[in-house]
Protein backbone atom coordinates (compact mmCIF):
# COMPACT_ATOMS: atom_id res chain seq x y z
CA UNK A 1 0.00 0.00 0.00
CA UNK A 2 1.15 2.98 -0.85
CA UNK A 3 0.81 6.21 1.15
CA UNK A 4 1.41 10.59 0.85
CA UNK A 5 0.85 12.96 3.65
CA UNK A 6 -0.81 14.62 1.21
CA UNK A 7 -4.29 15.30 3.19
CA UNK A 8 -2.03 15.04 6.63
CA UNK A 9 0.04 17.80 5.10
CA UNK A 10 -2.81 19.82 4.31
CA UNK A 11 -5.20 19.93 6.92
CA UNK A 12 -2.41 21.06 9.54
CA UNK A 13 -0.91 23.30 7.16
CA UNK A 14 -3.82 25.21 5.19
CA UNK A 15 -1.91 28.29 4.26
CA UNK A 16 0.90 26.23 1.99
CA UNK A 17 1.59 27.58 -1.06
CA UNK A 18 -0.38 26.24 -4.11
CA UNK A 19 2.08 26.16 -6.12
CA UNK A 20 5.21 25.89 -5.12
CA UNK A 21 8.84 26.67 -7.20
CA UNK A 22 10.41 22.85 -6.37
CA UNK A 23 8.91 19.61 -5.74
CA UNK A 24 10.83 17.14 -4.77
CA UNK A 25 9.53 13.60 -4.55
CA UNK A 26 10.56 10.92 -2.56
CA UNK A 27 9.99 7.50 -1.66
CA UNK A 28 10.36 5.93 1.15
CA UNK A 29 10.75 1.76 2.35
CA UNK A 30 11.45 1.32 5.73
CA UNK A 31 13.50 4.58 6.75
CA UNK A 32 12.62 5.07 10.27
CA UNK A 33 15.35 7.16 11.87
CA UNK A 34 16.72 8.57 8.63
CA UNK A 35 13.26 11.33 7.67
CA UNK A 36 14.06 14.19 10.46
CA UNK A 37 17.66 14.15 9.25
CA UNK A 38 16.72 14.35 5.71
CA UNK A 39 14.25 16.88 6.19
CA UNK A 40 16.36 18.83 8.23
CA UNK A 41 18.99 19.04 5.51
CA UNK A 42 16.29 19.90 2.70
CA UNK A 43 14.60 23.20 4.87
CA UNK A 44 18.44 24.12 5.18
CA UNK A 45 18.88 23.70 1.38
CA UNK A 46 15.20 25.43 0.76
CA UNK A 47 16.16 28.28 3.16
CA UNK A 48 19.72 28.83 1.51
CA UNK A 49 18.67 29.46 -1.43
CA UNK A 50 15.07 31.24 -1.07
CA UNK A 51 12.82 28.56 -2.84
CA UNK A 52 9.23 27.46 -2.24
CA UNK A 53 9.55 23.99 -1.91
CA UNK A 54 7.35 21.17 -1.17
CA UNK A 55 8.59 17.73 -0.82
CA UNK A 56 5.95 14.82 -1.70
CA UNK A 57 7.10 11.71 0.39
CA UNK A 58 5.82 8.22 -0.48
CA UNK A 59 5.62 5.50 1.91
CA UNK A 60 6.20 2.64 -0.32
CA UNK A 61 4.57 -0.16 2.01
CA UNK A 62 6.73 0.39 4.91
CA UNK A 63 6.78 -2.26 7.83
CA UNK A 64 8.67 0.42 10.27
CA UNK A 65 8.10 3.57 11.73
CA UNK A 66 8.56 5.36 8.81
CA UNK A 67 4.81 6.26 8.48
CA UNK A 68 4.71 7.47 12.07
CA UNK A 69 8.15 9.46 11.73
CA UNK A 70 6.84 11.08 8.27
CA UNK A 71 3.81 12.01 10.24
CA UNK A 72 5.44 13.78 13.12
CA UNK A 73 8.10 15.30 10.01
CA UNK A 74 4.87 16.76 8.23
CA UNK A 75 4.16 18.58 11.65
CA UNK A 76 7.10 20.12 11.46
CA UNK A 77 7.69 21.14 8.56
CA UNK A 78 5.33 22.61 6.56
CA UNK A 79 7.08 21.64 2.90
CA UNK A 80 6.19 18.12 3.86
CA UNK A 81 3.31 16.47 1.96
């Protein structure tokens, strides 16, 4: 099964941008523990150089935390779909 945070993203987020200058998509089997880092380094890469980004993460059918992490990521960051 494949998952977005895509309605997660967007009811705790409503003011996001509709249409953002970068999308970056990226999916994700079984990462728990390596999402905050990653996003971490992406809002530092968005923030150096002044883009509106979004990043669209796929959970490709995880059987880890990676849902859960990617959840409490899009929370935090409001690029996170």
């Amino acid at each position: 099964m494949v998952r977005t945070l895509s309605t997660l993203a967007l009811e705790s987020h409503p003011a996001r941008a509709a249409h953002p200058a970068v999308s970056v998509f990226i999916p994700a089997r079984n990462e728990s523990g390596n999402l905050m880092p990653l996003m971490e380094k992406i809002a530092r890469a968005f923030q150096a150089n002044h883009l509106d980004g979004e990043v669209v993460l796929v959970d490709d059918g995880s059987t880890d935390a990676t849902w859960n992490e990617a959840s409490a990521a899009a929370e935090r960051y409001a690029f996170l779909r």
